[in-house]
C-alpha atoms as a PDB file:
ATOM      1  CA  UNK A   1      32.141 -43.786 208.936  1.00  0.00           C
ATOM      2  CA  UNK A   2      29.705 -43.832 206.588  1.00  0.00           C
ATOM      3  CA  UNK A   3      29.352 -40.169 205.928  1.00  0.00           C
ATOM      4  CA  UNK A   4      33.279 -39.813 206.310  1.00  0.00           C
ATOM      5  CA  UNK A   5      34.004 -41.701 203.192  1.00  0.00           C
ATOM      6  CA  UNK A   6      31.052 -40.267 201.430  1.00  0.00           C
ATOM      7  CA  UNK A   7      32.623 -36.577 202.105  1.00  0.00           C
ATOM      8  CA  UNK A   8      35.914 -38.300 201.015  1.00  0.00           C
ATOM      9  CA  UNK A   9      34.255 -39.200 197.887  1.00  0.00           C
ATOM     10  CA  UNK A  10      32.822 -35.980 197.095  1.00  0.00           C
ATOM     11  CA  UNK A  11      36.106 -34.823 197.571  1.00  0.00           C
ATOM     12  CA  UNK A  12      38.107 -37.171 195.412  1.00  0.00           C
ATOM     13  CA  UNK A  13      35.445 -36.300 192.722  1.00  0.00           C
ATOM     14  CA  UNK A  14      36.008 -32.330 193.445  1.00  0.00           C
ATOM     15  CA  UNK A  15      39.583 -32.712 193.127  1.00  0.00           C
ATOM     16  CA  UNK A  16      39.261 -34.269 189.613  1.00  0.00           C
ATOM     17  CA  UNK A  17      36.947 -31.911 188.214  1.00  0.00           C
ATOM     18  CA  UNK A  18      39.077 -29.088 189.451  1.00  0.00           C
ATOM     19  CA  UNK A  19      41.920 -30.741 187.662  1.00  0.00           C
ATOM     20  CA  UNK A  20      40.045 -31.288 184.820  1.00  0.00           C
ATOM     21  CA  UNK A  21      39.419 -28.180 184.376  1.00  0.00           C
ATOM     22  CA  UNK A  22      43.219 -26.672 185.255  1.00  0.00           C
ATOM     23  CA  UNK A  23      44.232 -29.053 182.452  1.00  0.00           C
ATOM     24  CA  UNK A  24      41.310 -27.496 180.235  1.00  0.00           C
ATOM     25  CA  UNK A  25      42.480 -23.761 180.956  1.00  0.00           C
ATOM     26  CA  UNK A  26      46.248 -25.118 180.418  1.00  0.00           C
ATOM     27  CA  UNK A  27      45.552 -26.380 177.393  1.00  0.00           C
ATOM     28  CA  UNK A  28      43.522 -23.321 175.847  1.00  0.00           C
ATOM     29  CA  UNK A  29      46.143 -20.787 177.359  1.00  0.00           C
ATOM     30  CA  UNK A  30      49.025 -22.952 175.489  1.00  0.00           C
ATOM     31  CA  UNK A  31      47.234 -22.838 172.028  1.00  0.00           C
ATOM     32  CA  UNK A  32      46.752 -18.821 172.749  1.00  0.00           C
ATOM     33  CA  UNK A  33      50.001 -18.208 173.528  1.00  0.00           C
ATOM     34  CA  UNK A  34      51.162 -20.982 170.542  1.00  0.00           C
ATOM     35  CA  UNK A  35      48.179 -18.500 168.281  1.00  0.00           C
ATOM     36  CA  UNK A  36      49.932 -15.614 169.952  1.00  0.00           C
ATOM     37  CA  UNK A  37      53.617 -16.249 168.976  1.00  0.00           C
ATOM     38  CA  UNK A  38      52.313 -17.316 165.414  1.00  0.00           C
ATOM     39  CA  UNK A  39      50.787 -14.453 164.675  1.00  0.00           C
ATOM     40  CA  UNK A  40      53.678 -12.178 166.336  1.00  0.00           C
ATOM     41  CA  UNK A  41      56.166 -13.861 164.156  1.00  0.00           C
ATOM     42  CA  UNK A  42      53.697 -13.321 161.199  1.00  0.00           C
ATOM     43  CA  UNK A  43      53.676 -10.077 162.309  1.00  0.00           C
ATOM     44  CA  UNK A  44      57.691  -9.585 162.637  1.00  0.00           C
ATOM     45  CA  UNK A  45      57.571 -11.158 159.182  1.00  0.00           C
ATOM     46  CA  UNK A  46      55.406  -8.707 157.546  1.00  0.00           C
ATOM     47  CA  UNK A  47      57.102  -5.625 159.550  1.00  0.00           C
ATOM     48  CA  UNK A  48      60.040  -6.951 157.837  1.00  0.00           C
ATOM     49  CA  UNK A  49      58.594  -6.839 154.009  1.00  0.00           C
ATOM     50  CA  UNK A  50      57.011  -3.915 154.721  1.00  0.00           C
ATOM     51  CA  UNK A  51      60.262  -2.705 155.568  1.00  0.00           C
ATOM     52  CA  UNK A  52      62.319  -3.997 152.733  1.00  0.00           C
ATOM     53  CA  UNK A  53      59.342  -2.498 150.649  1.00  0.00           C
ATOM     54  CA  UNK A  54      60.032   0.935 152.218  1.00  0.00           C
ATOM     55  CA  UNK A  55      63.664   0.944 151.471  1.00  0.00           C
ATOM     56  CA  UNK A  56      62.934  -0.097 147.747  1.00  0.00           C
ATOM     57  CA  UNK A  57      60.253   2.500 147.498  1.00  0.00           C
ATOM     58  CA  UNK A  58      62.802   5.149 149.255  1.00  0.00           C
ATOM     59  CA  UNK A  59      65.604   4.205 146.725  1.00  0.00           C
ATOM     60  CA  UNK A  60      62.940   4.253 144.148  1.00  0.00           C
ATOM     61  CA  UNK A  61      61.747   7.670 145.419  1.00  0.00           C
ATOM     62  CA  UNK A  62      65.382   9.129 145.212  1.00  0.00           C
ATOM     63  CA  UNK A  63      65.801   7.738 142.042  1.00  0.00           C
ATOM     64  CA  UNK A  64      62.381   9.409 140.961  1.00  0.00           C
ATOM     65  CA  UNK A  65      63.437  12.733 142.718  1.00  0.00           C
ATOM     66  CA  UNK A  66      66.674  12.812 141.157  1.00  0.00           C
ATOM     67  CA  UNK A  67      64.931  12.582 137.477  1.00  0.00           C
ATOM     68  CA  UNK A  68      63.044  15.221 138.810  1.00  0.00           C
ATOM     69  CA  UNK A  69      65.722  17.378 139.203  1.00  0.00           C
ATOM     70  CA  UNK A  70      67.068  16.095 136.152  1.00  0.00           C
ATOM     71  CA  UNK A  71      63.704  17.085 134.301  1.00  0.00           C
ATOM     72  CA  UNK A  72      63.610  20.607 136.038  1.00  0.00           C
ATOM     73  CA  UNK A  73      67.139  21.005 134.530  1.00  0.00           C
ATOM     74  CA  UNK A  74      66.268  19.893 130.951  1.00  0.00           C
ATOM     75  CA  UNK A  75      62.882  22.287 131.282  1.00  0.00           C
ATOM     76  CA  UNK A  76      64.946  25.158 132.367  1.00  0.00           C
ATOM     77  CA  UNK A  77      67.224  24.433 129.114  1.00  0.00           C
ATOM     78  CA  UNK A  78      64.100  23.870 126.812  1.00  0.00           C
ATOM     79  CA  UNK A  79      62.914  27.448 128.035  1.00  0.00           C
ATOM     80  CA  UNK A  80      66.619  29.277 127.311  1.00  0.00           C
ATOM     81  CA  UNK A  81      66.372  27.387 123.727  1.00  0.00           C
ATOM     82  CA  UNK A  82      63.118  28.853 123.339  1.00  0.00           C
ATOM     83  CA  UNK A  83      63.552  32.134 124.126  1.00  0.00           C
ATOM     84  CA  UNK A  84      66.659  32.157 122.163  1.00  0.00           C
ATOM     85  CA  UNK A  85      65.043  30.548 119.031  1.00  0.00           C
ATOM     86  CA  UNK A  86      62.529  33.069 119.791  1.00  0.00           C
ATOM     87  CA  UNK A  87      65.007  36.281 119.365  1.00  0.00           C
ATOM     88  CA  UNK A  88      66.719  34.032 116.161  1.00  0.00           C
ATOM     89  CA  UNK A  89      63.515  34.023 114.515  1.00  0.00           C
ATOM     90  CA  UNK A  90      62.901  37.484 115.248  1.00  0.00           C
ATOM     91  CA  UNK A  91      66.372  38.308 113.947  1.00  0.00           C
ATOM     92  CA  UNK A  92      65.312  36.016 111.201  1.00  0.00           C
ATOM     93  CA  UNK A  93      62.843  38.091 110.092  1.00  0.00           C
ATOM     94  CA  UNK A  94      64.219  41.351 110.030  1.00  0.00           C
ATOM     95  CA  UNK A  95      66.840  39.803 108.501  1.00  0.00           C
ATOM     96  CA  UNK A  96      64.462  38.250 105.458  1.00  0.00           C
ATOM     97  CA  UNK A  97      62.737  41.887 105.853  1.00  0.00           C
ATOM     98  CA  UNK A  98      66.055  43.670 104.710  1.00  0.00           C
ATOM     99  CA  UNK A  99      66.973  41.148 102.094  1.00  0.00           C
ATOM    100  CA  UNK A 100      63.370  41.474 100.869  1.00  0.00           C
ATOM    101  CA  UNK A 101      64.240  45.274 100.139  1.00  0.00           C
ATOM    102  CA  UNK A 102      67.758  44.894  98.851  1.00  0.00           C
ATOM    103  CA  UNK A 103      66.509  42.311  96.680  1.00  0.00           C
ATOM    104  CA  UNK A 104      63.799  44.406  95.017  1.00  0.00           C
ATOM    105  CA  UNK A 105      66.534  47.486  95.124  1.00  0.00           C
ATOM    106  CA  UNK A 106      68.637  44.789  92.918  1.00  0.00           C
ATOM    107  CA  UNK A 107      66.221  44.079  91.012  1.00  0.00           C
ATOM    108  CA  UNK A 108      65.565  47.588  90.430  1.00  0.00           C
ATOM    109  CA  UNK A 109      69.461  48.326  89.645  1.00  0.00           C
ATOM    110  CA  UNK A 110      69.565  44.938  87.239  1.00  0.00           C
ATOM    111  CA  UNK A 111      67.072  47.018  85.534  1.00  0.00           C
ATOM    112  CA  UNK A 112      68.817  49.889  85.255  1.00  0.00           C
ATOM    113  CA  UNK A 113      72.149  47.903  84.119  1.00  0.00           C
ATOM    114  CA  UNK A 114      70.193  45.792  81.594  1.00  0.00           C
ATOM    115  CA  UNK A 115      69.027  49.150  80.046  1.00  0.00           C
ATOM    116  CA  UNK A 116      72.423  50.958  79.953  1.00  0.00           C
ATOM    117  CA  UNK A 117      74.112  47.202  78.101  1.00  0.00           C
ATOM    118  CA  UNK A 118      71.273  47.624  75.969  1.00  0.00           C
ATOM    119  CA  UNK A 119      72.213  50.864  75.380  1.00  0.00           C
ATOM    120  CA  UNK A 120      75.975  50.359  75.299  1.00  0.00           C
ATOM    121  CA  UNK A 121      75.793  47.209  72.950  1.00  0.00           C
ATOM    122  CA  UNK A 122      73.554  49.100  70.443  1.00  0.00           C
ATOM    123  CA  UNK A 123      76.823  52.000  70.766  1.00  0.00           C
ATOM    124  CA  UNK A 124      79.546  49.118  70.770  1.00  0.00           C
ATOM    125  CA  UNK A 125      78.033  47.412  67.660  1.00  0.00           C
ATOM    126  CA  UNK A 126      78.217  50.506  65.448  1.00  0.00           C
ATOM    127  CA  UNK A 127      81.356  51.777  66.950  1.00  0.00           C
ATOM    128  CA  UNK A 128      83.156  48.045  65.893  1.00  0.00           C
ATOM    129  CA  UNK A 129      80.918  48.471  62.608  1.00  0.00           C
ATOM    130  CA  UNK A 130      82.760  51.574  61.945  1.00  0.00           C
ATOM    131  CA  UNK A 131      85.944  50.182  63.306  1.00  0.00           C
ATOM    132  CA  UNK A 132      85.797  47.118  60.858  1.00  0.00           C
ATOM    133  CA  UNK A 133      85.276  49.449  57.696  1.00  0.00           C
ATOM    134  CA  UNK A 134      88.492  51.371  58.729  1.00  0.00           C
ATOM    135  CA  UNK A 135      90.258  48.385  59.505  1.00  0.00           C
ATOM    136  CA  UNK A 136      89.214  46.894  56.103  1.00  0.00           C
ATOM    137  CA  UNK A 137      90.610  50.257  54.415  1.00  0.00           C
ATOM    138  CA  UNK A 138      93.540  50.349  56.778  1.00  0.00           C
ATOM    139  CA  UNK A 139      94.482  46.918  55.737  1.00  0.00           C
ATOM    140  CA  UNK A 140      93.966  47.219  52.233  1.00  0.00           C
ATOM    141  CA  UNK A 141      96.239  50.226  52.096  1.00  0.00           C
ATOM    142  CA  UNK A 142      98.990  48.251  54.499  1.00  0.00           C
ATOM    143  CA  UNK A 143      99.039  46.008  51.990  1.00  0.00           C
ATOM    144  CA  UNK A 144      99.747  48.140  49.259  1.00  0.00           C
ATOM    145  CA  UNK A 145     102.175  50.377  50.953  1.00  0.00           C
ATOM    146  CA  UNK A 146     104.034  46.537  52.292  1.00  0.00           C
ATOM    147  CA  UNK A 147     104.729  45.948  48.541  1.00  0.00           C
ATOM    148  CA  UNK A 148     106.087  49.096  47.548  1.00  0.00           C
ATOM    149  CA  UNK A 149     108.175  48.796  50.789  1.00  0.00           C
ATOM    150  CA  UNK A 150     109.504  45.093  50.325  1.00  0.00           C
ATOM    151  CA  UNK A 151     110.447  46.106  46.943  1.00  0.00           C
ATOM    152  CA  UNK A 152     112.075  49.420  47.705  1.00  0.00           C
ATOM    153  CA  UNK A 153     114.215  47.206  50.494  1.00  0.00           C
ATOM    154  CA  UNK A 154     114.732  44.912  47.682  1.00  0.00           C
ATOM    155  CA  UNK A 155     116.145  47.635  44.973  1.00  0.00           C
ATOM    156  CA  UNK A 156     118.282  49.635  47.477  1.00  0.00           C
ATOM    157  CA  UNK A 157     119.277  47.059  50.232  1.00  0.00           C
ATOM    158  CA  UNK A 158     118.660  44.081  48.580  1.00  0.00           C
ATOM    159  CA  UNK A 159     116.869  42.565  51.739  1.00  0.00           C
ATOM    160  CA  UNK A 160     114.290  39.649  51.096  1.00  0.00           C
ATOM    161  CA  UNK A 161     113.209  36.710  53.260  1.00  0.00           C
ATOM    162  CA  UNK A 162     112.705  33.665  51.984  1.00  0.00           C
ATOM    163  CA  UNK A 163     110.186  31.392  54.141  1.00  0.00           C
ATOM    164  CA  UNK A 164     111.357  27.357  53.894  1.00  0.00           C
ATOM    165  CA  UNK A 165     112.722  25.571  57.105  1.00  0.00           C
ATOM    166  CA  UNK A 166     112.513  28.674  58.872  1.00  0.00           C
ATOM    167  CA  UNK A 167     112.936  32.109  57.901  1.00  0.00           C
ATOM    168  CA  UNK A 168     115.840  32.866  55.735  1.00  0.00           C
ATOM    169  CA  UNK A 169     116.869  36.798  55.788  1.00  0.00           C
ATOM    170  CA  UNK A 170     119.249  37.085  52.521  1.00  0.00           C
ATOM    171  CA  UNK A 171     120.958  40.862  52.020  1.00  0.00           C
ATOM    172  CA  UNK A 172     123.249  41.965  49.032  1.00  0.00           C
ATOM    173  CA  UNK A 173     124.633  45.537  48.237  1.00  0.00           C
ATOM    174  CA  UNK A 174     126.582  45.143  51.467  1.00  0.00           C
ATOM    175  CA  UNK A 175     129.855  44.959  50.135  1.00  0.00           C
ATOM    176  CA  UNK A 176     129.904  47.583  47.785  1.00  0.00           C
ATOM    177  CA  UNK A 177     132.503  45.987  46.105  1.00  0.00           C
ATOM    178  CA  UNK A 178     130.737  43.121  45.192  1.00  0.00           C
ATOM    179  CA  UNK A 179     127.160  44.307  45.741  1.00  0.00           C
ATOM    180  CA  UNK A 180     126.103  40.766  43.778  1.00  0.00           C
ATOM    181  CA  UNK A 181     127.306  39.162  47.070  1.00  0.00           C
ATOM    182  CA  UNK A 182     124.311  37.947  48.930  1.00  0.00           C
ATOM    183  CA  UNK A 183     125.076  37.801  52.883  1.00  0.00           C
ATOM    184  CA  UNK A 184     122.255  35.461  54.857  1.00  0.00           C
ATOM    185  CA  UNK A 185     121.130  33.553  57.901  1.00  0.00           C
ATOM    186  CA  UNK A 186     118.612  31.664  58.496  1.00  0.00           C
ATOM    187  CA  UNK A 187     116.291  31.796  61.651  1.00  0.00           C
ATOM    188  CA  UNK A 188     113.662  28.739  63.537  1.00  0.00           C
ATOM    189  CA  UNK A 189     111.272  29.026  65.715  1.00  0.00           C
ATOM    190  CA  UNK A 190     110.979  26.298  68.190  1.00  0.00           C
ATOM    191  CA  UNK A 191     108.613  26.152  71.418  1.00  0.00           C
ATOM    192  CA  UNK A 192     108.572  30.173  71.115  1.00  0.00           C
ATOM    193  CA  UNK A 193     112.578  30.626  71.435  1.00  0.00           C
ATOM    194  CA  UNK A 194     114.337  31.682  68.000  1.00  0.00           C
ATOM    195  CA  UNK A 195     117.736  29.596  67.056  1.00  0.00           C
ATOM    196  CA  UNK A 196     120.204  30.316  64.329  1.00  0.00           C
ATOM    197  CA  UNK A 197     120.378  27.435  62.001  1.00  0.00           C
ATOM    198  CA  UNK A 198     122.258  29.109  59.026  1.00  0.00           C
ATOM    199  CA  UNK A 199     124.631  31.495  59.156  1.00  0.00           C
ATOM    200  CA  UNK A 200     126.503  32.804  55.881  1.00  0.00           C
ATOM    201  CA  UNK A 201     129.352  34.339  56.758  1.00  0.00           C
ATOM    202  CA  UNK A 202     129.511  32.816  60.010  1.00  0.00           C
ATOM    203  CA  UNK A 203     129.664  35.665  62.436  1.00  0.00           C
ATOM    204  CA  UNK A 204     131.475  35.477  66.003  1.00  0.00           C
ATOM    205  CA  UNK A 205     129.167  36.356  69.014  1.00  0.00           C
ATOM    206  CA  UNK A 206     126.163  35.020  67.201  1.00  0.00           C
ATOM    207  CA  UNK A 207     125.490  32.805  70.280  1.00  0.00           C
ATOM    208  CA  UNK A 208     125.192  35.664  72.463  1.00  0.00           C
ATOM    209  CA  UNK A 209     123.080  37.852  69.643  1.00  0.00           C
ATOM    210  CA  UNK A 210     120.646  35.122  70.091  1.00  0.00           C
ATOM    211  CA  UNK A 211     120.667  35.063  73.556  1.00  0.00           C
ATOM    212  CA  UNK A 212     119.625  38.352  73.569  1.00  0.00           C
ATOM    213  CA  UNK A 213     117.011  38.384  70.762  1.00  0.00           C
ATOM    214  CA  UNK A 214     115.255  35.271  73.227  1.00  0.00           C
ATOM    215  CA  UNK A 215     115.106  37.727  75.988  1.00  0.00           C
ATOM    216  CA  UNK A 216     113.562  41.068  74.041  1.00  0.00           C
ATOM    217  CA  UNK A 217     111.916  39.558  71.269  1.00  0.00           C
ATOM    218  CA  UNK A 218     113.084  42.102  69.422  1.00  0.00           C
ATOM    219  CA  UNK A 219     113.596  40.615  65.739  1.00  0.00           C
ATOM    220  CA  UNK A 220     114.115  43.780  63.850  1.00  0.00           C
ATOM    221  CA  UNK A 221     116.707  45.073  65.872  1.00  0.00           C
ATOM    222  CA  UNK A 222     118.300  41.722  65.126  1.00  0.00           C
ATOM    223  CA  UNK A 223     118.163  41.787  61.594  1.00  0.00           C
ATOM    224  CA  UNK A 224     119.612  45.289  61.625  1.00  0.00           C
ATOM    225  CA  UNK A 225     122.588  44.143  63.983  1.00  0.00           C
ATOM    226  CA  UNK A 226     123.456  41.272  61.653  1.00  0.00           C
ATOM    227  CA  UNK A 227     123.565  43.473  58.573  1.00  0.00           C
ATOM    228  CA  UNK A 228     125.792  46.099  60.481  1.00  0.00           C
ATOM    229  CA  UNK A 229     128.120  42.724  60.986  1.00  0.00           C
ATOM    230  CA  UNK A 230     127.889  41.609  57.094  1.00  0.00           C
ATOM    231  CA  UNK A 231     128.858  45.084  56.728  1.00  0.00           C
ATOM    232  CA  UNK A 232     132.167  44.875  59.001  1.00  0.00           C
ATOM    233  CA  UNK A 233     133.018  41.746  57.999  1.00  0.00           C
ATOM    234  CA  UNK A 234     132.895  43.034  54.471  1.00  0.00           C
ATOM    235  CA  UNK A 235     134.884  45.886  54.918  1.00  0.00           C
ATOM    236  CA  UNK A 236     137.152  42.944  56.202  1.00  0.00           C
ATOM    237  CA  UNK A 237     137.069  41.024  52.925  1.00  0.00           C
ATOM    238  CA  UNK A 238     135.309  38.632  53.790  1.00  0.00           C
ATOM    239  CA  UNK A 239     132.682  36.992  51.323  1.00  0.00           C
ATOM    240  CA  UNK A 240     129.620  34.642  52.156  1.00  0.00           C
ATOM    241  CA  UNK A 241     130.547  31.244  51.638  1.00  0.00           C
ATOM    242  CA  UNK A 242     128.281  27.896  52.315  1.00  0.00           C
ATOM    243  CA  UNK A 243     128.261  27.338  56.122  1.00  0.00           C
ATOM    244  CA  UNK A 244     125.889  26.339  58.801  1.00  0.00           C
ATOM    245  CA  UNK A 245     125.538  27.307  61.939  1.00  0.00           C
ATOM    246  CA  UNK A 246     124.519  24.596  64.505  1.00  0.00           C
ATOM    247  CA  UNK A 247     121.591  25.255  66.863  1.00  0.00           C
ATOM    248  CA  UNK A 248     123.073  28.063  69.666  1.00  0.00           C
ATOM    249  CA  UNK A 249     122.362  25.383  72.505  1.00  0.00           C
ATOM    250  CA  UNK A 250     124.688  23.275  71.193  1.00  0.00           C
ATOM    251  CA  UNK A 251     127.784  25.571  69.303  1.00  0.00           C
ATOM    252  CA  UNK A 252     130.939  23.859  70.660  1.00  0.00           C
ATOM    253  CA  UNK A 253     134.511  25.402  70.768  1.00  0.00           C
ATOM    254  CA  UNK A 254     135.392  22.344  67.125  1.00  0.00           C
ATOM    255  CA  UNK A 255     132.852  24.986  65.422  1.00  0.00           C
ATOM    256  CA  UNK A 256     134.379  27.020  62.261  1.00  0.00           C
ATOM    257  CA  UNK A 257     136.437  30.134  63.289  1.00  0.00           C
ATOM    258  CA  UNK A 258     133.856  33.396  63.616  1.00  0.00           C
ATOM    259  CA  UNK A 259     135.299  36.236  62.526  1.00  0.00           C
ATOM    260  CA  UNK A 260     135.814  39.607  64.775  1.00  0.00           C
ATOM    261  CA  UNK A 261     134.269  42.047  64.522  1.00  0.00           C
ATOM    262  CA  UNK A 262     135.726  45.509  66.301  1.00  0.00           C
ATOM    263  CA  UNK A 263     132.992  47.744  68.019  1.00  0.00           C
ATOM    264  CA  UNK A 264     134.829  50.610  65.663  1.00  0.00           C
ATOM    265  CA  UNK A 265     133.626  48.578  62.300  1.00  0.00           C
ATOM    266  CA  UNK A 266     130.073  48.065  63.614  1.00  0.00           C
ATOM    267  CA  UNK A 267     129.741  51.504  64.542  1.00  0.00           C
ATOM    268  CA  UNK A 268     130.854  52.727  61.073  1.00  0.00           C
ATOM    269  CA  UNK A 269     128.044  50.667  59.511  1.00  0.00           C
ATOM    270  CA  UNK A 270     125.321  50.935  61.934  1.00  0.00           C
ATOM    271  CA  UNK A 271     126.114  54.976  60.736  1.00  0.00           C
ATOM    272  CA  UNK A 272     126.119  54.290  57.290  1.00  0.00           C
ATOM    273  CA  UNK A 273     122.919  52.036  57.964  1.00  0.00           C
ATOM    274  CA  UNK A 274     121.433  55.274  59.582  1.00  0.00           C
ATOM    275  CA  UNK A 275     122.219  57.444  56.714  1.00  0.00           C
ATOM    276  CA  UNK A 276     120.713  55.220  54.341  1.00  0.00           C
ATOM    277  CA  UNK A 277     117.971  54.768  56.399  1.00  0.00           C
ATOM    278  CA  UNK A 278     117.359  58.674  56.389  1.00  0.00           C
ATOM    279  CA  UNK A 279     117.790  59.074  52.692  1.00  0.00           C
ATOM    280  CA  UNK A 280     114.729  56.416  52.421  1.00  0.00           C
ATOM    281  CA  UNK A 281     112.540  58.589  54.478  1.00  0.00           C
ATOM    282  CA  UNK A 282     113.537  61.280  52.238  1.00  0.00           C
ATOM    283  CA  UNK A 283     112.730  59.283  49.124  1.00  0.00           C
ATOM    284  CA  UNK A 284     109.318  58.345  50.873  1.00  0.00           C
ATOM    285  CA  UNK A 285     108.841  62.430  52.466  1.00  0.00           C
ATOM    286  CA  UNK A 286     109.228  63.294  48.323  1.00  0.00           C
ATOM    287  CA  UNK A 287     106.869  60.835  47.330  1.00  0.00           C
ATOM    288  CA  UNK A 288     104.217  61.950  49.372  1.00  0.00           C
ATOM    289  CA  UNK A 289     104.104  59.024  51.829  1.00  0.00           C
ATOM    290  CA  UNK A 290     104.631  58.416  55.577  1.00  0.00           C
ATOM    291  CA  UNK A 291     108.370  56.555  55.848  1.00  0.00           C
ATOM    292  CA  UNK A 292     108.573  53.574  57.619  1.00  0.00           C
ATOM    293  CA  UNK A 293     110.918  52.429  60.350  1.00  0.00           C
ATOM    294  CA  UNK A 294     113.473  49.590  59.715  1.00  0.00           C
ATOM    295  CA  UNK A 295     111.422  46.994  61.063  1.00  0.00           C
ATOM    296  CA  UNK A 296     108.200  48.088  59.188  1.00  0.00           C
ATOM    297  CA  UNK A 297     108.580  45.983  55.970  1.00  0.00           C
ATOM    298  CA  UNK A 298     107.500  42.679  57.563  1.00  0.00           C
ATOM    299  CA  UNK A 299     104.314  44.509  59.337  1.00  0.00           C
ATOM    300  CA  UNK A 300     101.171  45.136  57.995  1.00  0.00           C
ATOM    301  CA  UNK A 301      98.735  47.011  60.546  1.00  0.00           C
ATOM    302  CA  UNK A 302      96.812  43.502  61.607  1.00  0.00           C
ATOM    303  CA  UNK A 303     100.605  42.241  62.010  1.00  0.00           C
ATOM    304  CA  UNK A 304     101.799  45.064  64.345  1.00  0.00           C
ATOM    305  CA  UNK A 305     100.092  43.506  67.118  1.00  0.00           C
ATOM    306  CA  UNK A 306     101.590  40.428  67.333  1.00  0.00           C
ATOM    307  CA  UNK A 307     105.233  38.858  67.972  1.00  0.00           C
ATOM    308  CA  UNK A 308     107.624  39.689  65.046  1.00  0.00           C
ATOM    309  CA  UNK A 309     108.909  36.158  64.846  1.00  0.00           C
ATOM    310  CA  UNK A 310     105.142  35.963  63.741  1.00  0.00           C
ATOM    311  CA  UNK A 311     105.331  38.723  61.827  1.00  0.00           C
ATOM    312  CA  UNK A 312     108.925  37.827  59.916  1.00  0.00           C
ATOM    313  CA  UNK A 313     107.061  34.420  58.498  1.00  0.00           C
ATOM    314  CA  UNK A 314     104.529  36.338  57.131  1.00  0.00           C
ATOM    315  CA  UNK A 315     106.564  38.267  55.113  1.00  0.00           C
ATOM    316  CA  UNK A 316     108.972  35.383  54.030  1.00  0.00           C
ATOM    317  CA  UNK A 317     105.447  33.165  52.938  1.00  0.00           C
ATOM    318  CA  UNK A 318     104.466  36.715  50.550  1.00  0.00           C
ATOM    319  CA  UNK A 319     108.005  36.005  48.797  1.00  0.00           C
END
């Protein structure tokens, strides 16, 4: 009995220990398997970052690869630029090569032309020194030869002008009746167009005689005209009388009654004016000098260039 419950004991005791030490290896196998799922999920969770890192540093990769391509693009470009900057400045060159010469060749002709206005101001200053002396003894002999012309107009047409408020052209010896009998009119100049301010005997188509002096400028031809009319109108018997003639932009139909004049009348004088006009060159042929045209009176050889409205004040200022 004895050893029976003594081999029970031992048993009992066995038992214990073995359970002791089950509970011992349960207990270190939970905390490795607890160590073992910590760490895996540690491990998921860092497979995870690393991931999310990856795709970052993919998109950043694509990113980098695109500016790559971007860069290769831009390089390519620089490189075109180049090589065409390269054949501009080569162009360049030539280009400052050529104008190089044709500079110096301009130079070269500046030169020449500097010499040859050198030359042709030396000729041009004695030329207008010579042309000044015969312009001084042209003008000096105008002069003369204007006087003995005004008063040979004066003896044997008895033309004169008399400057005042504009230019008064007074004839007598047209009616050779009454060759006292001093015919006029009286001419202004305003803003370079000629008006008829006096008119004595007033004279029909006067209006339209001015009209047509403002389109030639032809004053002489003028004058001669309105003589040839004194002369009709004379032959008509009629005698200057005190009348004026309101400016020709403004005549209205209320003006005095102009007398007709027939185209046969004025042809009979503008003959008679051409006869007398022939017998003066034959007056001036026998004197020895060059005759002068109608209109060469109020002209001296400075005047000759310049508008005979001009040229008619002139004269009338010398009276």
């Amino acid at each position: 009995m004895e050893r029976s419950s003594t081999a029970a004991a031992d048993l009992c005791r066995y038992m214990a220990e073995q359970r002791a030490a089950c509970e011992r290896q349960i207990a270190r196998g939970h905390e490795r398997t607890a160590a073992a799922a910590d760490a895996f999920r540690a491990a998921i969770a860092s497979a995870r970052s690393l991931a999310d890192e990856t795709v970052a540093q993919r998109e950043k990769l694509n990113r980098l690869k695109d500016q790559f391509r971007g860069l290769e693009a831009g390089l390519a470009e620089a490189l075109s630029i180049q090589l065409n900057k390269g054949s501009e400045c080569e162009r360049t060159s030539e280009s400052i090569s050529s104008a190089t010469t044709t500079n110096e060749q301009l130079n070269n002709l500046v030169m020449d032309q500097r010499t040859r206005r050198d030359e042709y101001a030396n000729v041009i200053s004695k030329q207008l020194e010579a042309v000044e002396t015969l312009e001084a003894n042209i003008d000096a002999t105008g002069e003369k030869n204007l006087d003995e012309a005004i008063t040979w107009y004066n003896k044997f047409l008895g033309f004169r002008v008399v400057a005042g408020e504009g230019v008064k052209f007074v004839f007598n010896k047209v009616n050779m009746q009454s060759p006292d009998n001093e015919y006029l009119f009286c001419m202004k100049v305003t803003k370079d167009k000629y008006s008829l301010i006096q008119c004595d005997p007033l004279l029909k188509d006067s209006e339209e005689l001015v009209k047509d002096l403002n389109c030639t400028n032809d004053l002489f031809k003028f004058v001669r005209i309105m003589r040839a009319r004194f002369q009709a109108a004379a032959t008509k018997g009629v005698h200057p009388a005190s009348s004026f003639c309101p400016d020709t932009s403004s005549i209205t139909a209320s003006s005095p009654p102009a007398l007709s004049v027939d185209t046969t009348s004025e042809s009979t004088s503008n003959q008679s004016h051409s006869r007398s006009r022939s017998k003066n060159q034959d007056m001036h042929a026998k004197r020895g000098r060059t005759p002068r045209s109608a209109a060469s009176p109020l002209a001296t050889p400075s005047s000759m260039r310049r508008s005979p409205r001009f040229v008619a004040v002139d004269a009338g200022n010398r009276h």
